[in-house]
Protein backbone atom coordinates (compact mmCIF):
# COMPACT_ATOMS: atom_id res chain seq x y z
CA UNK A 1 0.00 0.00 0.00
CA UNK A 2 1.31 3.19 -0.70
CA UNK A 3 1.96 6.57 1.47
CA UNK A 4 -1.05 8.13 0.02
CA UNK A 5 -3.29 5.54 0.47
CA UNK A 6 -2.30 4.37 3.84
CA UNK A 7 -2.87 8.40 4.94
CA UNK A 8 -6.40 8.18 3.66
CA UNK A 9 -7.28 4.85 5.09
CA UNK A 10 -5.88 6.54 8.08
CA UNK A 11 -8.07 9.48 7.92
CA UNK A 12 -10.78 7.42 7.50
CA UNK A 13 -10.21 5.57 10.55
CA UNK A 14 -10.14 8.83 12.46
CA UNK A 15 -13.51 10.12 10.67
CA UNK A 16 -14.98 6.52 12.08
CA UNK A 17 -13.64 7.11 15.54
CA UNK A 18 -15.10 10.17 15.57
CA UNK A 19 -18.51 9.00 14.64
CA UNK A 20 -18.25 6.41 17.18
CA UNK A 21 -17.34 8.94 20.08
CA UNK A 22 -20.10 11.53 19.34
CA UNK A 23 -22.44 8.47 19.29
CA UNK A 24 -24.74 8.24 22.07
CA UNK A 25 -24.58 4.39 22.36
CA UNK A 26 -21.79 2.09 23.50
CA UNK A 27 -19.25 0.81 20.70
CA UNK A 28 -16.10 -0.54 20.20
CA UNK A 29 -12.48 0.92 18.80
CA UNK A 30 -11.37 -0.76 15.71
CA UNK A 31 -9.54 -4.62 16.22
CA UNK A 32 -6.53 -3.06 14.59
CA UNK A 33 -6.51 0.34 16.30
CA UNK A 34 -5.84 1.41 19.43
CA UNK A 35 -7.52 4.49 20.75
CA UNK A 36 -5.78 6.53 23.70
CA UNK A 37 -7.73 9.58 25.48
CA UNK A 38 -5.66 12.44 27.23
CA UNK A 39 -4.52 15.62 27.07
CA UNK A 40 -1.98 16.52 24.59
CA UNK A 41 -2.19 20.43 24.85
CA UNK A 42 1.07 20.51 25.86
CA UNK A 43 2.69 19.32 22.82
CA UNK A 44 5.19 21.81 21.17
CA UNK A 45 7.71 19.80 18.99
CA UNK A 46 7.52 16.16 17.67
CA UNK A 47 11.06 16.61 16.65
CA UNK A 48 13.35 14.24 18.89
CA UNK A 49 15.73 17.56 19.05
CA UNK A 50 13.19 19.89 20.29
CA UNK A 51 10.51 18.21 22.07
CA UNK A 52 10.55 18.09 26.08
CA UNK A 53 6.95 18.05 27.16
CA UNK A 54 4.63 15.07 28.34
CA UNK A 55 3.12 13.95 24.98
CA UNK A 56 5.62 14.25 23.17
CA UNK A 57 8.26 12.60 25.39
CA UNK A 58 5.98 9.36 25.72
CA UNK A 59 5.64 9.06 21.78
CA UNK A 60 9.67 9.19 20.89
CA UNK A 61 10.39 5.48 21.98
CA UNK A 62 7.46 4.55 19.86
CA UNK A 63 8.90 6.98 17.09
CA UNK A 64 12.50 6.36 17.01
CA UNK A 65 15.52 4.51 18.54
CA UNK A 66 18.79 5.81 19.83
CA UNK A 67 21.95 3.79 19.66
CA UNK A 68 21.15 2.63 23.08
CA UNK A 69 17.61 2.57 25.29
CA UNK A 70 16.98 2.30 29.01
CA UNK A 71 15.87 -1.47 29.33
CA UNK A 72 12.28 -1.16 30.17
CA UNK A 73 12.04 -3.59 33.02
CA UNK A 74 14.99 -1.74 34.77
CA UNK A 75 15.91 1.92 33.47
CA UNK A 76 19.31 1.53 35.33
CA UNK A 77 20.45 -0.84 32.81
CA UNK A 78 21.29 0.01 29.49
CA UNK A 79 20.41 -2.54 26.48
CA UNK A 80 22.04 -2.06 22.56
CA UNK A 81 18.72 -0.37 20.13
CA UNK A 82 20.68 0.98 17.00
CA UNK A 83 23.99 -0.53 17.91
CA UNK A 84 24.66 -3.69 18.19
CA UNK A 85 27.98 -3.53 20.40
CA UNK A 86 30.07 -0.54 21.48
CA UNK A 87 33.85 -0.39 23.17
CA UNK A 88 34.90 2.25 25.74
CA UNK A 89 38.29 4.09 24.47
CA UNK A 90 41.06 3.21 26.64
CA UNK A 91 41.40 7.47 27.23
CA UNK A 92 38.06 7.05 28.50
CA UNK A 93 35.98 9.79 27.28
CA UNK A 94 35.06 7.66 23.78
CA UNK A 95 32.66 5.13 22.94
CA UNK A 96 32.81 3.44 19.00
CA UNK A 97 29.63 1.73 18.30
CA UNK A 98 28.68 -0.71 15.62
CA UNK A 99 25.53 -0.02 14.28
CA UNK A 100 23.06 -2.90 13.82
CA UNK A 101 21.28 -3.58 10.43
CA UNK A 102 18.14 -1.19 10.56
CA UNK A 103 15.90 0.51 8.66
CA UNK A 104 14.10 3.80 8.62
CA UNK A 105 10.63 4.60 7.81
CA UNK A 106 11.43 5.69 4.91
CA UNK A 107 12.93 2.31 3.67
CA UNK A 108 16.89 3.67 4.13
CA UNK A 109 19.24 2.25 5.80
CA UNK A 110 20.74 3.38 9.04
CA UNK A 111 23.92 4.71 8.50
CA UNK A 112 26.91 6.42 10.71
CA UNK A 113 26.17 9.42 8.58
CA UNK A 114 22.87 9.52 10.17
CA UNK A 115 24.00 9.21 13.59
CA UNK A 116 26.52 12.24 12.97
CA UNK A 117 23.70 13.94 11.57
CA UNK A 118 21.40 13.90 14.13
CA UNK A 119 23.84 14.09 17.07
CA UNK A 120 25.36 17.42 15.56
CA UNK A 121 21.97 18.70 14.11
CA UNK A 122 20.58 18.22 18.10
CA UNK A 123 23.68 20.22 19.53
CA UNK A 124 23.58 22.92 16.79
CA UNK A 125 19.73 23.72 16.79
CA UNK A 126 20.22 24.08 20.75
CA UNK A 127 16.79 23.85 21.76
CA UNK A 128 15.70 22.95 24.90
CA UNK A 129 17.45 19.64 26.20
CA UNK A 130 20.12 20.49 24.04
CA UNK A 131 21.97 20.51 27.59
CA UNK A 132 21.82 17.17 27.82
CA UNK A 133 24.73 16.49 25.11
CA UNK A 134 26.17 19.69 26.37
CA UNK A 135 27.26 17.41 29.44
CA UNK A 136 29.70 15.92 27.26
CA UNK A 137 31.27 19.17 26.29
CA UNK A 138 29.61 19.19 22.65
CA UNK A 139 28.88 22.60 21.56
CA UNK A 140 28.02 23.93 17.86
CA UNK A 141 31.77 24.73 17.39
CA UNK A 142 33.36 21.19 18.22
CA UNK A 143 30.35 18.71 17.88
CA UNK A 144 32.01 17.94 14.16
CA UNK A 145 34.81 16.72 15.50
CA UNK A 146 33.43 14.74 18.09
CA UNK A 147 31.22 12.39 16.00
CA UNK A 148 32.90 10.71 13.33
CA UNK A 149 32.32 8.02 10.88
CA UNK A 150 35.03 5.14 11.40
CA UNK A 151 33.78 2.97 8.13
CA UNK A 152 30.35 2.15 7.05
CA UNK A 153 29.29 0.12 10.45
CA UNK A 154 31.00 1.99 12.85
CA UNK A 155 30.53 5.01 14.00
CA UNK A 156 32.96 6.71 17.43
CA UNK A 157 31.78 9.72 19.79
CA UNK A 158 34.44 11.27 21.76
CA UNK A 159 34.52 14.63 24.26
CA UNK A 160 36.51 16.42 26.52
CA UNK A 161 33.83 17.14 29.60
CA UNK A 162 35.68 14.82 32.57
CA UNK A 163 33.06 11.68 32.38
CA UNK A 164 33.49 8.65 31.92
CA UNK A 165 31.90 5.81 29.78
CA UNK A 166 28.90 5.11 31.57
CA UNK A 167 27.80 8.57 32.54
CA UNK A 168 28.25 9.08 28.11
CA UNK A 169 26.07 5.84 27.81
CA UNK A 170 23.32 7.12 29.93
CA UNK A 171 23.33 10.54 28.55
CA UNK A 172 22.63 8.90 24.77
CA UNK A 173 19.90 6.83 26.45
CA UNK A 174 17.56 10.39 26.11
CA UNK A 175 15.12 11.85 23.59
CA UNK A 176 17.55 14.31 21.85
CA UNK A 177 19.94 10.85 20.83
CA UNK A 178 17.38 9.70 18.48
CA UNK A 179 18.72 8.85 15.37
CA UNK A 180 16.88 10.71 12.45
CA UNK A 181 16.76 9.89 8.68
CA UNK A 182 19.54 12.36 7.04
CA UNK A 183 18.00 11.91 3.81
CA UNK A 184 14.48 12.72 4.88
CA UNK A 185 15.38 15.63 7.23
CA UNK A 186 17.36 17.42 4.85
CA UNK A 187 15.03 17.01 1.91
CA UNK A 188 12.27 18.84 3.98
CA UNK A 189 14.53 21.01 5.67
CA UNK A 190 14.14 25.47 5.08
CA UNK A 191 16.21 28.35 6.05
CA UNK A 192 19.25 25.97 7.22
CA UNK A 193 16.60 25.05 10.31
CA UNK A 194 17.73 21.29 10.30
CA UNK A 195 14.05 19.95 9.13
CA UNK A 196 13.29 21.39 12.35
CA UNK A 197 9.74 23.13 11.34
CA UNK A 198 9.03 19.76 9.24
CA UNK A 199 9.87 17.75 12.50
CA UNK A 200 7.72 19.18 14.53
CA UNK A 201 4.45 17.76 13.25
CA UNK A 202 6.47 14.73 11.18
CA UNK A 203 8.63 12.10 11.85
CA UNK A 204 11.72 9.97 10.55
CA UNK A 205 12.77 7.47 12.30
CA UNK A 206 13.36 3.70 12.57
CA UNK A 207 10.79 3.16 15.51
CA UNK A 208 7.79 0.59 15.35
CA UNK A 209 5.41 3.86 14.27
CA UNK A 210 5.44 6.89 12.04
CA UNK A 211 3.32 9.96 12.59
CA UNK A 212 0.72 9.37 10.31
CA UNK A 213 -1.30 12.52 11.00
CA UNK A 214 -0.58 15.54 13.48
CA UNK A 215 -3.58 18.12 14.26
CA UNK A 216 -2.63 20.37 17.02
CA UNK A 217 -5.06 20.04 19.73
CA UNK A 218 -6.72 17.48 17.86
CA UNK A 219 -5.12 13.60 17.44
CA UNK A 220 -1.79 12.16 17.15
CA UNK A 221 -1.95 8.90 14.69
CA UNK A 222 0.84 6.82 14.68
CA UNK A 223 1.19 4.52 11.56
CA UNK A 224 3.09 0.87 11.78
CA UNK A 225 5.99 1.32 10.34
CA UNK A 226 6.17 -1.51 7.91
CA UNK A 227 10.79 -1.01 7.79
CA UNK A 228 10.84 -1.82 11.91
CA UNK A 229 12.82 -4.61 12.84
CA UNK A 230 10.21 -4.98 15.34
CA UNK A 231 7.10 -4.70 13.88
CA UNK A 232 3.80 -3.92 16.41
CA UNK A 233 1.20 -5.22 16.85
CA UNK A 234 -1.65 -2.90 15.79
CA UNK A 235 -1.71 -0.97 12.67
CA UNK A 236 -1.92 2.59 14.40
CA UNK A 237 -2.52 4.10 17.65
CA UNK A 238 -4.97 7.05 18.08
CA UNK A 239 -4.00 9.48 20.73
CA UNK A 240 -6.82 11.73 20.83
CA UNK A 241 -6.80 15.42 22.53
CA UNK A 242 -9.87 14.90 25.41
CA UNK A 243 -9.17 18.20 27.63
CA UNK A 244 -12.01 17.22 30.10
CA UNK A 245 -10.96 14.14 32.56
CA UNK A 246 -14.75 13.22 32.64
CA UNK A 247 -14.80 12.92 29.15
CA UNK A 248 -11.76 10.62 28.99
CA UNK A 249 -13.18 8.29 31.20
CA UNK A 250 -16.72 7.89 29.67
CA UNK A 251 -14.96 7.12 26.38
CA UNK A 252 -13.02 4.26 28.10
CA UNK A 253 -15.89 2.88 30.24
CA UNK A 254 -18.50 2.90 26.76
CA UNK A 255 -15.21 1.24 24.67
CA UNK A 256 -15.17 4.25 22.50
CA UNK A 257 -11.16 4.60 23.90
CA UNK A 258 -9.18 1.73 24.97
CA UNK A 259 -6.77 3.59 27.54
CA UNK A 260 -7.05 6.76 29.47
CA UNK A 261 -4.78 8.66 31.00
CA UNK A 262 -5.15 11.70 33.60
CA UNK A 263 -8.24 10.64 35.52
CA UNK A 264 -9.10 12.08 39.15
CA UNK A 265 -8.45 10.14 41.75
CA UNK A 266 -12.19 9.90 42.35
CA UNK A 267 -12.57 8.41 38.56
CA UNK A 268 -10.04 6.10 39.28
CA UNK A 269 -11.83 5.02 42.28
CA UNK A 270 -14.83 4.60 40.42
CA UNK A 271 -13.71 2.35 37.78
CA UNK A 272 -11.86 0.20 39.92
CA UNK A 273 -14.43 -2.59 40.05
CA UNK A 274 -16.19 -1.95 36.82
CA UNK A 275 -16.56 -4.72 34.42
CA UNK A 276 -14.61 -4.71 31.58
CA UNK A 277 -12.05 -1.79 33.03
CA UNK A 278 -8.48 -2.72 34.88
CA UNK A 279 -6.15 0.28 36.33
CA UNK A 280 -2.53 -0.20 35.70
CA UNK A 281 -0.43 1.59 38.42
CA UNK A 282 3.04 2.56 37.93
CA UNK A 283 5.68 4.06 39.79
CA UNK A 284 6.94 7.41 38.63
CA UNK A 285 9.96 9.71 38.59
CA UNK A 286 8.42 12.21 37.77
CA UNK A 287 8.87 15.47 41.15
CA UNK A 288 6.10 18.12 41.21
CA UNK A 289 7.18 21.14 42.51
CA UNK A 290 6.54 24.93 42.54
CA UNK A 291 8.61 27.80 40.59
CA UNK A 292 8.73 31.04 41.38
CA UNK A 293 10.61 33.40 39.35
CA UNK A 294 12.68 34.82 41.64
CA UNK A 295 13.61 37.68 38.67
CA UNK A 296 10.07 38.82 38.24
CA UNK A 297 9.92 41.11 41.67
CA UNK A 298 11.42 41.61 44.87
CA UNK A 299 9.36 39.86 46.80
CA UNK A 300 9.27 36.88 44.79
CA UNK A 301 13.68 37.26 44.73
CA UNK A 302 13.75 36.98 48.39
CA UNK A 303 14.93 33.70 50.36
CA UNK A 304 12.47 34.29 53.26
CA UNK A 305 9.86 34.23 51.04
CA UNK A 306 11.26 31.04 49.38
CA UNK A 307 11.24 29.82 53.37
CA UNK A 308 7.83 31.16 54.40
CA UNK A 309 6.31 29.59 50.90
CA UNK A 310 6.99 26.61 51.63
CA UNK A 311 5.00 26.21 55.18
CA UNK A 312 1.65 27.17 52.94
CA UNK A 313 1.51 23.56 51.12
CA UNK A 314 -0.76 21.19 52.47
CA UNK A 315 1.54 18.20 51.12
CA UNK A 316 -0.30 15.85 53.22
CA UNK A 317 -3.98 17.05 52.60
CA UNK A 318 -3.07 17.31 48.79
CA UNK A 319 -1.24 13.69 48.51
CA UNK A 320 -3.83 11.69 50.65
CA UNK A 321 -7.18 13.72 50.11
CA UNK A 322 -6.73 15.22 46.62
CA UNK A 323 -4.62 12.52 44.81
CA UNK A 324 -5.18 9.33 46.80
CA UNK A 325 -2.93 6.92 46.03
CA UNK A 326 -1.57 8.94 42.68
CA UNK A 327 1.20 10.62 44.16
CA UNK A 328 3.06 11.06 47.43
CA UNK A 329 4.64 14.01 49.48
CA UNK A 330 8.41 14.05 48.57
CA UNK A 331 10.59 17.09 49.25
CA UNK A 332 13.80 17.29 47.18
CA UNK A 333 14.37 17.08 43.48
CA UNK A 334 15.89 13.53 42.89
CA UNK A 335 12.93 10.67 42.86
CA UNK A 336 12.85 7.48 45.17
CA UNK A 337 14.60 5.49 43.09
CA UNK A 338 17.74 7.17 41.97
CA UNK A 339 20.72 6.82 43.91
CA UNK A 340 20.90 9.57 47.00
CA UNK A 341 17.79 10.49 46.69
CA UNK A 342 16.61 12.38 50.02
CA UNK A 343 13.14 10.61 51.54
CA UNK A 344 12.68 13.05 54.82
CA UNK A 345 10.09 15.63 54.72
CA UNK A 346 10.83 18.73 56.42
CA UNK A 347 8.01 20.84 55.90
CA UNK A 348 4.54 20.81 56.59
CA UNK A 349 1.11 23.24 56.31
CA UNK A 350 2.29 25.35 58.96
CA UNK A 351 0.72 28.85 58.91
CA UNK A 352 1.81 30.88 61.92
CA UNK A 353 5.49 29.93 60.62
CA UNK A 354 4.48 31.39 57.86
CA UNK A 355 3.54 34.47 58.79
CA UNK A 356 6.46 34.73 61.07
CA UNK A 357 9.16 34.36 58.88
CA UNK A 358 7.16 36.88 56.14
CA UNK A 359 6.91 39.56 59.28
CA UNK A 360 10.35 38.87 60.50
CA UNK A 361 11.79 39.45 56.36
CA UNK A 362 9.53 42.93 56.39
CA UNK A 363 7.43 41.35 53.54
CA UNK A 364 4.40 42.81 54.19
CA UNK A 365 0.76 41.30 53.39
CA UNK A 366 -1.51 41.61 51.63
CA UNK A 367 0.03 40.89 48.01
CA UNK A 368 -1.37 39.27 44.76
CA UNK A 369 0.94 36.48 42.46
CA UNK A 370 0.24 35.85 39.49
CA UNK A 371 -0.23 32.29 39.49
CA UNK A 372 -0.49 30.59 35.57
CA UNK A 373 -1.21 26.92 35.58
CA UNK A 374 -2.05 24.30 32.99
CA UNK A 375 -5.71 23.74 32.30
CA UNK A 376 -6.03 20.24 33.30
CA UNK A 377 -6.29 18.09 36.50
CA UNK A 378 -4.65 17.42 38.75
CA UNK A 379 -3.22 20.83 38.43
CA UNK A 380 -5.97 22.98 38.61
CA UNK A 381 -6.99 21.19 41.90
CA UNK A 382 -3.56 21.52 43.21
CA UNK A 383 -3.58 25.03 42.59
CA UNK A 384 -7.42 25.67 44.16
CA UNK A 385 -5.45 23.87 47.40
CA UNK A 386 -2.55 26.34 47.04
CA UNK A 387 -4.70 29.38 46.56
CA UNK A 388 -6.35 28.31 50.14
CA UNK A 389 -3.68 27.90 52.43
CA UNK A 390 -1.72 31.32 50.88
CA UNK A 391 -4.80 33.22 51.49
CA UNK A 392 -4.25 32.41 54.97
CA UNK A 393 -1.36 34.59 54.99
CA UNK A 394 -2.78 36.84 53.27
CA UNK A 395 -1.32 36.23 49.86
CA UNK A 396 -3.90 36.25 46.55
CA UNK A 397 -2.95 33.43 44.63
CA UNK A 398 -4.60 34.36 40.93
CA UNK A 399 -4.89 31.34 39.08
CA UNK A 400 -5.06 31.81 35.44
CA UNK A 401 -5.25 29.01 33.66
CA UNK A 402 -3.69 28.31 29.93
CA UNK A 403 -2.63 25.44 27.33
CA UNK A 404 0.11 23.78 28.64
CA UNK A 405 2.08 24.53 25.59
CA UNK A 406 1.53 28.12 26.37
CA UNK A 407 2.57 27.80 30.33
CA UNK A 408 5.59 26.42 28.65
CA UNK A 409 6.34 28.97 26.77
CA UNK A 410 6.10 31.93 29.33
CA UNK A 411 7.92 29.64 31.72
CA UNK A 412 10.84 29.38 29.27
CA UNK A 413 10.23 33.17 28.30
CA UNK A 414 10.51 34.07 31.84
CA UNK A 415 6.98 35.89 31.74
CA UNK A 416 5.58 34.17 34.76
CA UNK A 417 5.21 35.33 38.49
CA UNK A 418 4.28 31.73 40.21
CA UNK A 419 3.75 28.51 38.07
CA UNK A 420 3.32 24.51 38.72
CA UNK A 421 5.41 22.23 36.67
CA UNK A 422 6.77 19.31 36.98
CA UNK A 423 9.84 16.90 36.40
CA UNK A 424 10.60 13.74 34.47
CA UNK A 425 14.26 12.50 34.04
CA UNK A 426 15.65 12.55 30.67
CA UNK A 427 18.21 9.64 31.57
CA UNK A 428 18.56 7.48 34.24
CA UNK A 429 21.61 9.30 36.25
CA UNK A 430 20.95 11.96 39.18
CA UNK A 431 22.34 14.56 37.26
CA UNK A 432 19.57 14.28 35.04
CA UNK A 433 17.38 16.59 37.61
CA UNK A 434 20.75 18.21 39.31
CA UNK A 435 21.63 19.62 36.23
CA UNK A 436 18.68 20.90 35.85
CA UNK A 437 17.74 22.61 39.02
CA UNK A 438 21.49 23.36 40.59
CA UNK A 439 23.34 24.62 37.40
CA UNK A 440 23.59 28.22 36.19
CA UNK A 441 26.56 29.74 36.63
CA UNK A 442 26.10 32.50 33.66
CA UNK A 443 22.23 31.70 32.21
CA UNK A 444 23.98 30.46 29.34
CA UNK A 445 22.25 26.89 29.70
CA UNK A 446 18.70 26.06 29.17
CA UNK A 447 18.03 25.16 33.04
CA UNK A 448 15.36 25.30 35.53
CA UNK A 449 17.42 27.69 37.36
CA UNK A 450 17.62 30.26 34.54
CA UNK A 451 14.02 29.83 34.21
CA UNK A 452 13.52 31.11 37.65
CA UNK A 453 16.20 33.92 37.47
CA UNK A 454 18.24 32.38 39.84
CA UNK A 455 22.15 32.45 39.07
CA UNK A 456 23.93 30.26 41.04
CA UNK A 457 27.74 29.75 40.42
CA UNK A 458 28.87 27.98 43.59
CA UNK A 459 25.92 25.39 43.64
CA UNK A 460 26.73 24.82 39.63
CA UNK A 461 30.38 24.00 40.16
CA UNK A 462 29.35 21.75 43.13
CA UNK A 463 26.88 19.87 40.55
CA UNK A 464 29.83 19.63 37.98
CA UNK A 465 32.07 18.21 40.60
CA UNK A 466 29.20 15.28 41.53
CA UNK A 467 29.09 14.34 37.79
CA UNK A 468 32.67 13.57 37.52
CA UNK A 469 33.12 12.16 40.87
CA UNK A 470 33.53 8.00 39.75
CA UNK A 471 32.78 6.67 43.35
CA UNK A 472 29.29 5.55 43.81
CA UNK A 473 28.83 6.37 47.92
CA UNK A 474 30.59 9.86 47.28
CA UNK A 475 28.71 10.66 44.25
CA UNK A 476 25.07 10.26 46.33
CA UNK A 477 26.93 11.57 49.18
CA UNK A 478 27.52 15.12 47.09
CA UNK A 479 23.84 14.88 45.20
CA UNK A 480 22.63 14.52 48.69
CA UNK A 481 24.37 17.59 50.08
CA UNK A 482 23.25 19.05 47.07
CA UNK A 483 19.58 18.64 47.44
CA UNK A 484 19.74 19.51 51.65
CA UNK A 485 20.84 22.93 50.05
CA UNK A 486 18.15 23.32 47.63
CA UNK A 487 15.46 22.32 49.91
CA UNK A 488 16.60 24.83 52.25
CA UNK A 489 16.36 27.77 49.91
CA UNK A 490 15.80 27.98 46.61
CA UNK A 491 13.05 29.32 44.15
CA UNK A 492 11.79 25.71 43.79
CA UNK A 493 9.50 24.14 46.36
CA UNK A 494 9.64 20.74 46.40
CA UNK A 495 5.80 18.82 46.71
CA UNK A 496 5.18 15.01 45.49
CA UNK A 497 6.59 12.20 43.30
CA UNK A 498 4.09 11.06 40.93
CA UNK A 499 2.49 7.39 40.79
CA UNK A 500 0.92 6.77 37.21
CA UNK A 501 -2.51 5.61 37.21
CA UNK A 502 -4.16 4.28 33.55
CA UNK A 503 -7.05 3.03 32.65
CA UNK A 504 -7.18 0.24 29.92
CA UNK A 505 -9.74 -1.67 28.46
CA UNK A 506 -9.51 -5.71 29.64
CA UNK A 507 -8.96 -6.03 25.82
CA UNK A 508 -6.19 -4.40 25.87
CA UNK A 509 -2.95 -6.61 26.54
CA UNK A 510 1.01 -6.13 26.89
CA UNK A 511 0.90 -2.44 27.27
CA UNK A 512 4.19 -1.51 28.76
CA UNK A 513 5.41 1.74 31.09
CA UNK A 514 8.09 2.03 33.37
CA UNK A 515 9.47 4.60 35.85
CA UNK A 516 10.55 7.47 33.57
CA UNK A 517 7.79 9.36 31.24
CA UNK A 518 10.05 8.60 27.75
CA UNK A 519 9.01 4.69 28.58
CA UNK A 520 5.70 4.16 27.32
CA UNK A 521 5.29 1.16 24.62
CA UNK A 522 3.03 0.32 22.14
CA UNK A 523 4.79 -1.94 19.97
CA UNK A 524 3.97 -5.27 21.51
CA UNK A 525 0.46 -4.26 22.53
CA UNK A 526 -2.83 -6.10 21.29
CA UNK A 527 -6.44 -6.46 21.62
C-alpha cells in the first residue's frame, strides 16, 4: 500500500472514531486500532531535538531509537537499540559503536552518517534539552569533531567534559539521541533550520510507528511502520486530545477509547471494580514542585519568602485527600529510586510559621501572584489547594489558567510570576534533575534555574564536581548535600513524586510503562 493511500485509510479511521465517540450508544475501537484519550495540549515539537513536554516525550520510543535505550524492566540498565555492540576508548571519554542492520521509515538504511547527523543537528539547533549532550562538552563549534564516521558500520563519539563511559552511555539513552533519517530531514529542511519546522508535526525514524497525522489540539496517529525490525502489533494508535478528565473516562468505560490517561483520583476510584475496566499503576519519577521566578519582583527574589512559601503547602492534605494513592509528598528534586535520593520531609502546612518568617523578612501582606497553571487536572486542583492555604497569609494566589504549551512557553520566556510544573528524568543518572535545578553559573544553559532567574555559580560548580566524581557512595553523598541545600532555599518548592494511574480496556494486553515518562510502549500491545 502506498503513502497516500495508507494516509487516507488513516483518515478514514479517524472520521470513524469520531462517529463512534459523538455516538450516544456504546461501541467498540477498531480490532486493529488502538484508541488513547488524554490531554496533549502541551505538545510543542515532535522533533526528537526539540521536544521536552509530556506527549511528546511518551511518543519518541514509539517513534525512534537511539543507539542505546533504558531497558524497560529496569531503566538503570542500558540494552544495545541501534547498535549492536560498542567499546569504551582506553582514554576514556570515547565510545565506538557498531551499528546494527536497521531501517528507517522511509525504507533507508541506518547509517553512521545519520547518527553524525542527528547528534550534531541536536547540539547545533540548541533547543531545549540540548543541555543534555552539552554534558559531554559538545557545543556547535566542536560537535564535528566529536562524531565521526570510522567505516560504514561503525561510527565513534568522543569529548573532553571529565566523564566517563557510563555517565556518556546514559546521557545517549535520552530523547535528543534519536537517530533521524539524514535523507528525509534534509530534503524537507528550510532556512538551514535542520528539518526542524518539518519535524515538529512529522517524523523519521526507525521506531515501530510513524506519525501518520498531526492536528494540534486534535489527534496524534501513529502509523506501523512496515521497515521496523520490530514490527507492532496494531496498525496505528490514536491518541486523541480529550481536555475534560470526565470525558476521557466515559470514552473508556463505553469502549469508544481503549486507555485513558489523567483521571481524578475519584474516577479512578470509580472504575476500579467496573466490568470490563483494569487500572494499571506505575511508579513514577516524575517530582512536582513549585517555581517562582525569583527575577520577576522583589518579593518573589527573596529567600524568606522562598522559606515562608513553603509552610503554605498542604503536602499531606493534597497527597492523601486530593490525589489518593496517585502521588506522594516528597521534598527534594531527585525521585525514590535514583541513587541519594533524600526521603525526609521537612516541611509541613504550617501557617503561623508562615507568617512569622514573612513579618520577621519585612514582607508585608496583603500581596497578589500571578499564578499561571495548565488547564487540566490534577493541576488545577492543586492550585485551588494552594490558593487556600496562601490566602491564609494573606497572599492572593490568581490562578489563570492556559494550554500547557503556552505555560511552557512563558515559563521558558521568563513571563511568569508563580507557576506549577513538573519533572521527568531525561536519563537514568541523578544529574539528570541536578543539572537541571542546581546549574547556572552565567544563564547560558537552558536550566530550571535560569528559568527562575536564579544564578547560582557555587551550587553549579558543586553539581559539575558530583558528575565527575567515579565513586558511587561519594557521588550520592555530594547529590545529597546538594539537594539539603536546595530544599533549604531555593526558588523551587519541592511537593510530590508522581504514581501513574491508567485506565485500559480488559482487551487491551502487553501495554508496557516504566518509571521514567520517555518509557511508554506500544509496539507489543494487542487487543
Amino acid at each position: 500500500m502506498n503513502f497516500i493511500a495508507r494516509r487516507a485509510k488513516l483518515l478514514g479511521t479517524v472520521f470513524t472514531l469520531g462517529l463512534l465517540i459523538g455516538a450516544p450508544v456504546h461501541a467498540e475501537t477498531p480490532q486493529n486500532v488502538l484508541v488513547v484519550a488524554q490531554s496533549i495540549d502541551d505538545a510543542v515539537s515532535f522533533d526528537p531535538a526539540e521536544g521536552f513536554e509530556l506527549t511528546t516525550v511518551q511518543s519518541f520510543n514509539n517513534l525512534y531509537q537511539r543507539l542505546v535505550q533504558s531497558n524497560r524492566d529496569d531503566g538503570t540498565k542500558i540494552d544495545p537499540a541501534l547498535a549492536a555492540s560498542w567499546d569504551a576508548g582506553s582514554d576514556g571519554k570515547s565510545l565506538t559503536f557498531a551499528l546494527a542492520d536497521a531501517k528507517f521509515a522511509s525504507g533507508n538504511p541506518v547509517r553512521p552518517e545519520d547518527v553524525i547527523f542527528s547528534l550534531t543537528r541536536a547540539v547545533k539547533l540548541n533547543k531545549s534539552p540540548a543541555f543534555i549532550l552539552n554534558e559531554l562538552g559538545w557545543k556547535a563549534d566542536n560537535v564535528d569533531a566529536a562524531v565521526t564516521k570510522v567505516d560504514d558500520k561503525h561510527v565513534k563519539l568522543t569529548w573532553t567534559a571529565d566523564v566517563g563511559s557510563g555517565f556518556a552511555l546514559s546521557l545517549l539513552t535520552a530523547p535528543i539521541a534519536s537517530i533521524v533519517d539524514e535523507q528525509t530531514v534534509a530534503a524537507n529542511a528550510k532556512d538551514n533550520d535542520f528539518g526542524n519546522a518539518w519535524l515538529k508535526t512529522n517524523s523519521a525514524g526507525s521506531g515501530a510507528y510513524a506519525i501518520g497525522t498531526y492536528t494540534p489540539h486534535e489527534a496524534l496517529v501513529l502509523q506501523a511502520n512496515a521497515n521496523s525490525n520490530d514490527k507492532p502489533k496494531l496498525e496505528s494508535v490514536i491518541i486523541r486530545n480529550v481536555p475534560d478528565v470526565g470525558a476521557r473516562r466515559l470514552l473508556v468505560e463505553q469502549g469508544d477509547a481503549d486507555i485513558a490517561r489523567g483521571l481524578s483520583a475519584d474516577q479512578i476510584e470509580a472504575l476500579k471494580d467496573k466490568s470490563g475496566i483494569k487500572v494499571l499503576s506505575v511508579a513514577s519519577a516524575r517530582t512536582d514542585y513549585i517555581l517562582l521566578n525569583s527575577k520577576a519582583n522583589e518579593t518573589l527574589g527573596n529567600p524568606a519568602f522562598w522559606e515562608g512559601a513553603r509552610y503554605l503547602v498542604d503536602y499531606d492534605g493534597i497527597a492523601k485527600n486530593l490525589l489518593r494513592g496517585q502521588s506522594t509528598v516528597h521534598q527534594s528534586f531527585l525521585p525514590v529510586g535514583f541513587p541519594g535520593a533524600l526521603t525526609d520531609t521537612p516541611f509541613k502546612l504550617d501557617v503561623d510559621k508562615a507568617k512569622k518568617i514573612l513579618a520577621d523578612a519585612g514582607i508585608k501582606t496583603p500581596f497578589k501572584i500571578e499564578f499561571i497553571v495548565f488547564n487540566d487536572q490534577p493541576f488545577l486542583s492543586i492550585a485551588q489547594s494552594l490558593q487556600s492555604t496562601f490566602a491564609q497569609a494573606g497572599i492572593t494566589l490568581d490562578i489563570q489558567p492556559g494550554v500547557a504549551s503556552d505555560i511552557y512557553a512563558r515559563g521558558r520566556a521568563g513571563k511568569y510570576e508563580m507557576t506549577l510544573r513538573y519533572w521527568i528524568p531525561d536519563y537514568f543518572d541523578a544529574h539528570s534533575n541536578a543539572s537541571a535545578f542546581a546549574i547556572n553559573k552565567d544563564n547560558s544553559a537552558n536550566t530550571v534555574a535560569k528559568q527562575a532567574g536564579w544564578v547560582i555559580p557555587e551550587l553549579t560548580d558543586a553539581t559539575l564536581a558530583a558528575v565527575k566524581e567515579q565513586d558511587p557512595a561519594k557521588r550520592a553523598a555530594l547529590y545529597q548535600d546538594l539537594q539539603r541545600k536546595i530544599q533549604a532555599s531555593s526558588p523551587y518548592i519541592f511537593t510530590l513524586q508522581g504514581n501513574d494511574q491508567v485506565v485500559l480496556s480488559d482487551k487491551v494486553k502487553n501495554y508496557a510503562q516504566g518509571l521514567n515518562a520517555d518509557q511508554v510502549y506500544y509496539d507489543k500491545v494487542e487487543k
